[in-house]
Protein backbone atom coordinates (compact mmCIF):
# COMPACT_ATOMS: atom_id res chain seq x y z
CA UNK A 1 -4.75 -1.81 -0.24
CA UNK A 2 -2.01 -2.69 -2.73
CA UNK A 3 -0.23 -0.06 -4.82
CA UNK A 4 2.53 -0.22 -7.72
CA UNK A 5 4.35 2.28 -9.38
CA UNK A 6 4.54 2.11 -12.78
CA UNK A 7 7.26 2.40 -15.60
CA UNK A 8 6.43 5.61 -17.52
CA UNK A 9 9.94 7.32 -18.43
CA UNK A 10 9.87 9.92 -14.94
CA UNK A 11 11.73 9.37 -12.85
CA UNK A 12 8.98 8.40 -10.30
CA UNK A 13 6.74 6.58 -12.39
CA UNK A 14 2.85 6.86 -12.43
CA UNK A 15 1.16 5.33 -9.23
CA UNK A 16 -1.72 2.64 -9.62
CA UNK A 17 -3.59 0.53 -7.27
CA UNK A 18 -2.82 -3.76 -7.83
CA UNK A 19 -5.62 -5.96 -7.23
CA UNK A 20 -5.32 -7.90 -3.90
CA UNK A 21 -4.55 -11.15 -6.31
CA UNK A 22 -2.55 -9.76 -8.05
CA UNK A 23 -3.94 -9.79 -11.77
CA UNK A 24 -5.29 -6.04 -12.19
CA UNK A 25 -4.28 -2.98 -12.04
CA UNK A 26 -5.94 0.93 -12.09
CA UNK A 27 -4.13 4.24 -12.65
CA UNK A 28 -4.55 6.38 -10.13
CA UNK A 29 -4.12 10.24 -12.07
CA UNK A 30 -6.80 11.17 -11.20
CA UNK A 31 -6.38 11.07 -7.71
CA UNK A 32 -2.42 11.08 -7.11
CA UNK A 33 0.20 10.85 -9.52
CA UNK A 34 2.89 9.47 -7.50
CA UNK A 35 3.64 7.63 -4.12
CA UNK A 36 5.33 9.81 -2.40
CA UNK A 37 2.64 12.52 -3.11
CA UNK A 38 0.03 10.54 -1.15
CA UNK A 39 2.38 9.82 1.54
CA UNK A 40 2.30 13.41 1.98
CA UNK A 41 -0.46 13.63 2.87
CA UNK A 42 -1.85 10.17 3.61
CA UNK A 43 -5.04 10.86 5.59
CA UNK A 44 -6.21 13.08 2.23
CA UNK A 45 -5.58 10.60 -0.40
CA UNK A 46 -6.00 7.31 1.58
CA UNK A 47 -9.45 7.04 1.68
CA UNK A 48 -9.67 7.93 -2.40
CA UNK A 49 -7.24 5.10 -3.23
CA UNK A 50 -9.27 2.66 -0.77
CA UNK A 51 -12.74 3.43 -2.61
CA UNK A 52 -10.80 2.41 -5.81
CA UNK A 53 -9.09 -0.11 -4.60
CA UNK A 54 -12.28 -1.61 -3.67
CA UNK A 55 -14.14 -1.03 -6.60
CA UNK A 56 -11.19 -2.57 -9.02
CA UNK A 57 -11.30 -6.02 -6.72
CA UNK A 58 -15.43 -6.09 -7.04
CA UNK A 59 -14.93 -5.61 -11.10
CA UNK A 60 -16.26 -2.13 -10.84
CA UNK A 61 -13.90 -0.30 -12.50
CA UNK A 62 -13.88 0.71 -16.23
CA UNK A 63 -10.46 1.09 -17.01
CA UNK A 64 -8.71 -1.69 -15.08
CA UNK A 65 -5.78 -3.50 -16.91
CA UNK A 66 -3.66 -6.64 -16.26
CA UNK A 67 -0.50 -6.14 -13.89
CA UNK A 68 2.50 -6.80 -14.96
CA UNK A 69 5.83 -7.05 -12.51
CA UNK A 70 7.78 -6.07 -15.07
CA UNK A 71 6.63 -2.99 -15.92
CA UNK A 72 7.24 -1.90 -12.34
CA UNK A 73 9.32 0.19 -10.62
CA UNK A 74 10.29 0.17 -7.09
CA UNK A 75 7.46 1.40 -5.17
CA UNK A 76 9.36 4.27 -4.08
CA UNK A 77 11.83 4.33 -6.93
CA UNK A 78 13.62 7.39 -4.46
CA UNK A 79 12.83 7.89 -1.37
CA UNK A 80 13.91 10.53 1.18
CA UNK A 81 15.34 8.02 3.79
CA UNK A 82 16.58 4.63 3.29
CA UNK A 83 17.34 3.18 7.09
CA UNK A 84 17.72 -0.25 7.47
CA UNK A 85 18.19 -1.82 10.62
CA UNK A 86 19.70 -5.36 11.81
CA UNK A 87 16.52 -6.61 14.13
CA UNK A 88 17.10 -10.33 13.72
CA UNK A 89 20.30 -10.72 16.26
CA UNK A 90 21.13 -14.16 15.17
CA UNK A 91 22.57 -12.96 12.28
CA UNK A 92 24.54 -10.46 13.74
CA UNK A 93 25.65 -13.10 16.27
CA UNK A 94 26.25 -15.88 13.90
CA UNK A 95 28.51 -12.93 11.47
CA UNK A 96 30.83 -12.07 14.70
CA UNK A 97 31.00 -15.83 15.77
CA UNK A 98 32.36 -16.65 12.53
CA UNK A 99 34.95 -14.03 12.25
CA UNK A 100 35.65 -14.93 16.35
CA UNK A 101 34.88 -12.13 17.68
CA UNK A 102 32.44 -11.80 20.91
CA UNK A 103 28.87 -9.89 20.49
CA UNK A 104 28.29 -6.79 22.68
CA UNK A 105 25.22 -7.55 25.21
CA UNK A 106 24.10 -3.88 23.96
CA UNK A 107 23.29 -5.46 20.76
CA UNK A 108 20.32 -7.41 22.17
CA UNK A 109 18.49 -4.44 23.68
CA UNK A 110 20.13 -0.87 21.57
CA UNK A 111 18.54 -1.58 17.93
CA UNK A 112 21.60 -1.70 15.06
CA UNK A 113 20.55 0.60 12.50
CA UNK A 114 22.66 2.42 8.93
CA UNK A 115 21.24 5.09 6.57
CA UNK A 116 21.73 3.74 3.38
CA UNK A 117 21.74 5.23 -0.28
CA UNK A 118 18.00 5.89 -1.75
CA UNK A 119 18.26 7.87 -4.69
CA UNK A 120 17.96 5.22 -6.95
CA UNK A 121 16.24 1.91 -5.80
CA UNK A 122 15.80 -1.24 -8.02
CA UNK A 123 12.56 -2.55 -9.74
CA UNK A 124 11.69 -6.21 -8.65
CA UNK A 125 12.05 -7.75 -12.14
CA UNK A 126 14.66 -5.47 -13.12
CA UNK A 127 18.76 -6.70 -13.56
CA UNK A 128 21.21 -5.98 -10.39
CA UNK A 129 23.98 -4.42 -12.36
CA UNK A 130 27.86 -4.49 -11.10
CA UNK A 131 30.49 -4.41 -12.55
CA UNK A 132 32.64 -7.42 -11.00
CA UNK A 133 31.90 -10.70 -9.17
CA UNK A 134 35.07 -10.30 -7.54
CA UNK A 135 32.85 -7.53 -5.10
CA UNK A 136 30.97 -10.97 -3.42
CA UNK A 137 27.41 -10.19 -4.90
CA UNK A 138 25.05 -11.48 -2.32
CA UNK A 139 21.11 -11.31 -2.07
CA UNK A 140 19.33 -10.20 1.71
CA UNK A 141 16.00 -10.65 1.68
CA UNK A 142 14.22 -8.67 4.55
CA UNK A 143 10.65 -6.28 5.27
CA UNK A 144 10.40 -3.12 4.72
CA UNK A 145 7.87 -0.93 6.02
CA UNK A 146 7.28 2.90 4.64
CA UNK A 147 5.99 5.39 7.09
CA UNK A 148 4.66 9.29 7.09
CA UNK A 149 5.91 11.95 9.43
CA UNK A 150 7.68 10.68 12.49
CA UNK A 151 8.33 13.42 14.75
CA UNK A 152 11.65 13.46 16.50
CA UNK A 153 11.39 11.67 19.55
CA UNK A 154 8.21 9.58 19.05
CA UNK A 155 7.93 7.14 21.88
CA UNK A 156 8.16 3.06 20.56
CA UNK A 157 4.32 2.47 21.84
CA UNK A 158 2.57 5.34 19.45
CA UNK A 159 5.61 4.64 16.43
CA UNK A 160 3.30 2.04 14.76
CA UNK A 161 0.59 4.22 13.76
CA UNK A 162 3.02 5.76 11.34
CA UNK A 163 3.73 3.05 9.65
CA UNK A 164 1.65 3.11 6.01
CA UNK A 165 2.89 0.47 3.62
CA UNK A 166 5.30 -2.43 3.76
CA UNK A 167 7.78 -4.31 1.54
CA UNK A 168 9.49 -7.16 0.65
CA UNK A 169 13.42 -5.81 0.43
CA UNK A 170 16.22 -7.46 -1.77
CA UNK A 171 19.48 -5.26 0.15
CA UNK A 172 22.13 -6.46 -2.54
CA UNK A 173 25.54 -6.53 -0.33
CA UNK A 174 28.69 -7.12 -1.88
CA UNK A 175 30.50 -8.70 0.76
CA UNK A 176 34.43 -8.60 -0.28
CA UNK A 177 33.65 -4.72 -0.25
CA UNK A 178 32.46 -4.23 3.17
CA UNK A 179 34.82 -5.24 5.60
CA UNK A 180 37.78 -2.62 4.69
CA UNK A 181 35.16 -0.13 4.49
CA UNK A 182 33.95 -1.14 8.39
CA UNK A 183 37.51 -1.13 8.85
CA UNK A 184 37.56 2.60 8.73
CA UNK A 185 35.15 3.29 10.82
CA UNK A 186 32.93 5.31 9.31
CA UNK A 187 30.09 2.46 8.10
CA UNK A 188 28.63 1.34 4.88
CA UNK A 189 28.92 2.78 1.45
CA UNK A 190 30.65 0.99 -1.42
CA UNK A 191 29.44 -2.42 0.47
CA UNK A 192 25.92 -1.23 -0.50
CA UNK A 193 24.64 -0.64 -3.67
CA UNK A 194 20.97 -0.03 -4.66
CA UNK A 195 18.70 -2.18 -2.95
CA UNK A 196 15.73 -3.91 -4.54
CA UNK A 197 11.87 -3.71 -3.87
CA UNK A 198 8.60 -6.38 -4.29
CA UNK A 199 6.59 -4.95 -7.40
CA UNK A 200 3.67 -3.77 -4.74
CA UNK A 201 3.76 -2.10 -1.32
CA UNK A 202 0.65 -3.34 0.51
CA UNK A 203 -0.94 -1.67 3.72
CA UNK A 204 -0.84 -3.72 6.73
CA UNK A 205 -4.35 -4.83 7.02
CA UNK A 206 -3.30 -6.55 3.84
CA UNK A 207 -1.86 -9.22 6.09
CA UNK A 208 -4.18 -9.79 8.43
CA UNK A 209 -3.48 -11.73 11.38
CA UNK A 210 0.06 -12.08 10.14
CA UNK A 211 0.82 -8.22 11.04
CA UNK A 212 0.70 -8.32 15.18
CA UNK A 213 3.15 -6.58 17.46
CA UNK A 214 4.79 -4.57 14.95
CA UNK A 215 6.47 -7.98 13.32
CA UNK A 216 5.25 -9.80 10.05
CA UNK A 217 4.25 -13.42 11.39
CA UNK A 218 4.97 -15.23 7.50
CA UNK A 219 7.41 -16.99 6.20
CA UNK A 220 10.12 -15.43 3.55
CA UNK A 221 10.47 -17.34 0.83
CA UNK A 222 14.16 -17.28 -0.87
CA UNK A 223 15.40 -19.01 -4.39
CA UNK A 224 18.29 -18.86 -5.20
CA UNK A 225 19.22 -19.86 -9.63
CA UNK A 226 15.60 -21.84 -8.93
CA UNK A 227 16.42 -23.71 -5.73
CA UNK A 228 14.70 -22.58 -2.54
CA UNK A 229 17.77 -21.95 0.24
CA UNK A 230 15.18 -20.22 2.69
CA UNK A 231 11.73 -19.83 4.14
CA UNK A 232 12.91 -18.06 7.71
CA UNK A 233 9.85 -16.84 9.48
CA UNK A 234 9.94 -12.82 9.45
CA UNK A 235 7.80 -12.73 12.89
CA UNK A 236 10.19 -15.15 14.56
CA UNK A 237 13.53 -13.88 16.51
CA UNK A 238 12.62 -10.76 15.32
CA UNK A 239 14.31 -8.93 18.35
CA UNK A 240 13.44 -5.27 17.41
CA UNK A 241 9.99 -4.45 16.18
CA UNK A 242 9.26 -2.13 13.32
CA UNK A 243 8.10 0.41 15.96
CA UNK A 244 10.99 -0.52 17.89
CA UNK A 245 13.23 0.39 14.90
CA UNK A 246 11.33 3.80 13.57
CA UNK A 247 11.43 5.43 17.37
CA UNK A 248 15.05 4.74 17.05
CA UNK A 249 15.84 6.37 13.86
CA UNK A 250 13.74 9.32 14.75
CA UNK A 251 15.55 9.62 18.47
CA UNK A 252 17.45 12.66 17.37
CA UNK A 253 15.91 13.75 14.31
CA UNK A 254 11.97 13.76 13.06
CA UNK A 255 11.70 10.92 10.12
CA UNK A 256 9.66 12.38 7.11
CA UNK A 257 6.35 11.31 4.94
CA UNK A 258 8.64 8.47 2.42
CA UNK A 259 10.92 7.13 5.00
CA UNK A 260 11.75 3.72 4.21
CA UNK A 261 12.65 1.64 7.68
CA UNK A 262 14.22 -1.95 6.85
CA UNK A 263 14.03 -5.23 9.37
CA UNK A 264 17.41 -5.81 8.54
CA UNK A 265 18.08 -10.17 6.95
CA UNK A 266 15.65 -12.23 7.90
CA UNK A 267 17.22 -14.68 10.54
CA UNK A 268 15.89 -17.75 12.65
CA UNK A 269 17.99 -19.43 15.03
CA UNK A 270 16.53 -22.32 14.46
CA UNK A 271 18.34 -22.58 10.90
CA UNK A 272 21.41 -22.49 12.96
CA UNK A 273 20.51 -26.74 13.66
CA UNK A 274 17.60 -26.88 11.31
CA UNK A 275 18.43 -26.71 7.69
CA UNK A 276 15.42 -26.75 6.27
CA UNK A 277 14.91 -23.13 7.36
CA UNK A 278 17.83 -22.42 4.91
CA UNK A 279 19.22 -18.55 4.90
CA UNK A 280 18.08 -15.17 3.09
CA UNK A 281 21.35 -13.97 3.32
CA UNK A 282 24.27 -16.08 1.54
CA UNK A 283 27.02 -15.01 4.42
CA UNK A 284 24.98 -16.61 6.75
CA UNK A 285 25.24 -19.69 5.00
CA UNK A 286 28.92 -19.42 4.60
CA UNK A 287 28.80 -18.45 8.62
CA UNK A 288 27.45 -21.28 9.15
CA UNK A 289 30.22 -23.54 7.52
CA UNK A 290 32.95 -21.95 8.89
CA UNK A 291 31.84 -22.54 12.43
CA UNK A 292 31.00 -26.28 11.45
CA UNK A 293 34.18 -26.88 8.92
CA UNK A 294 36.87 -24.02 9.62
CA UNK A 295 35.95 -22.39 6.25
CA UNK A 296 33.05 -21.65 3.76
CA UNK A 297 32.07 -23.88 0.93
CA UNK A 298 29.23 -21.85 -0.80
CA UNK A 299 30.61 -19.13 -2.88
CA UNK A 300 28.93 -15.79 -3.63
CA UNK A 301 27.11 -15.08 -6.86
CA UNK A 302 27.60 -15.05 -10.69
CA UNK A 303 26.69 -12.89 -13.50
CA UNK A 304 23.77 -14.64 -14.55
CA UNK A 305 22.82 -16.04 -11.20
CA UNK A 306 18.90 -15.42 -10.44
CA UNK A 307 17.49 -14.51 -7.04
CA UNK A 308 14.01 -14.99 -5.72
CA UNK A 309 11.77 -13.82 -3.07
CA UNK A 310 8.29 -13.95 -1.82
CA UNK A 311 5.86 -14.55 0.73
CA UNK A 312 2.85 -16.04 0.80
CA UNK A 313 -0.50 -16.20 2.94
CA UNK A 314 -1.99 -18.94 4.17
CA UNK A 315 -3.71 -19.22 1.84
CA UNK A 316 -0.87 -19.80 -1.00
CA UNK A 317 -1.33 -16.50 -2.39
CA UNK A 318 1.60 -14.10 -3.40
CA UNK A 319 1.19 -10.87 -0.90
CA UNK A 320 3.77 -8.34 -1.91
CA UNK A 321 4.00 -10.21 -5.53
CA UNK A 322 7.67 -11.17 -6.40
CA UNK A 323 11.45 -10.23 -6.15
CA UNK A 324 12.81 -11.85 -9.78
CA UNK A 325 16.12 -10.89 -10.81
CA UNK A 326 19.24 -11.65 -12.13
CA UNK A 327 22.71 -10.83 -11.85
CA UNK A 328 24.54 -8.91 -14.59
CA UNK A 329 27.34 -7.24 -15.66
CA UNK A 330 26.85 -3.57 -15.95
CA UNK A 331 28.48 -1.92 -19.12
């Protein structure tokens, strides 16, 4: 199933179910207004989105309408949680390496993990407004996955059956920004404005064969101003699974229905050697050339600067639909 949550003045937008191409799209009123309300209580509304679902991709459906990215909002445009974790380790690695400063061994088997700000997430065709480029604007592009009640101390092996939806994630970092605010010890803020989401949150079945062992076995796609820097696989060096990551945010406290739980940037250590992998992240990039040159070469972005990202099936076919922004200057 494939839902969207539409532009409609509220400040949560008007829930409808996407067509698994891509092309249609159904209100949902009269069944659930809102995402968060059928996250609520997902084993209620579920089934009634599913039958619709359904019947809008067999051309059953009498009211059915073309989709539009742009007329959506994130699919949780606020969301009760916003935790996003650092599960690929290279990048972590390849970050402390290029500063020169040694990893902790803890960091391969004690999941990294920041509560970030979500009232007031980012639509996937919708500007990323700051106010200076001197901030380093740069693009992560990670998965996302949404869950319903975790109770406090779930254990890792019975965390996946929570999870309901996932995402594609755009977690704008501004880079000059965050290391004086790590300097004080007390973690991100500033460093991390509102983070962008993929037009449609799809339930894992969506991805077949893809979805296994809590990781998302498909390739992120990443353009940057129209030029493809990236296609990391999202499955691979994955070091922390998503049920890895929700029974660790939920050690100490329960995780509630609307919980959004990130993968942290997608990172393959292959790209370290093989280029063609390219980055989702532009610090890794400029990681990258300061181990190889003693300083970066590829600067940060530009009002006006677009971003891109996707993944695909095997098919070819869009899953999540697109991330398609730009840059700008806010007022």
């Amino acid at each position: 199933m494939k839902l969207a949550t539409l532009k409609d003045g509220s400040r949560d937008g008007q829930l409808a179910v996407v067509s698994r191409d891509l092309t249609l799209a159904h209100l949902t009123h009269d069944i659930a207004g809102t995402l968060q309300t059928v996250l609520d209580d997902w084993r209620f509304f579920a089934p009634q989105l599913n039958d619709l679902y359904d019947r809008l991709n067999r051309g059953r459906t009498r009211h059915a309408f073309a989709f539009e990215p742009a007329r959506c909002m994130a699919p949780l445009p606020r969301a009760y949680q916003w935790a996003d974790g650092s599960a690929f380790v290279n990048h972590v690695e390849l970050v402390r390496r290029a500063r020169g400063a040694e990893m902790p061994e803890s960091f391969w088997h004690d999941p990294l993990i920041y509560q970030g700000g979500s009232d007031d997430f980012i639509g996937a065709t919708d500007d990323v407004l700051l106010a200076s480029e001197e901030w380093g604007i740069d693009f992560e592009g990670e998965v996302a996955v949404i869950v319903d009640d975790v109770a406090m101390g779930v254990r890792v092996e019975d965390a996946g059956s929570h999870i309901r939806l996932l995402m594609l994630v755009n977690d704008v970092s501004l880079r000059n920004l965050i290391p004086a605010e790590l300097g004080k010890g007390f973690g991100f803020f500033q460093g991390k404005p509102a983070s962008s989401f993929s037009p449609v949150a799809v339930t894992p079945d969506e991805l077949e064969d893809a979805w296994r062992d809590g990781r998302v076995h498909l390739p992120l796609q990443v353009h940057w101003n129209g030029l493809k820097v990236g296609q990391p696989n999202a499955g691979t060096d994955m070091v922390f699974s998503f049920p890895q990551l929700i029974a660790h945010a939920a050690k100490t406290r329960n995780a509630r229905a609307g919980s959004i739980i990130g993968s942290g940037t997608v990172s393959n250590r292959a790209a370290n050697v093989d280029a063609t992998i390219g980055y989702a992240c532009i610090a890794e990039k400029r990681c990258l050339e300061t181990l190889a040159d003693g300083k970066p070469s590829t600067a940060f972005m530009k009002f006006g600067d677009t971003i891109r990202i996707e993944m695909f099936d095997s098919q070819g076919r869009s899953i999540f639909g697109a991330i398609d922004q730009r840059i700008a200057k806010a007022a």
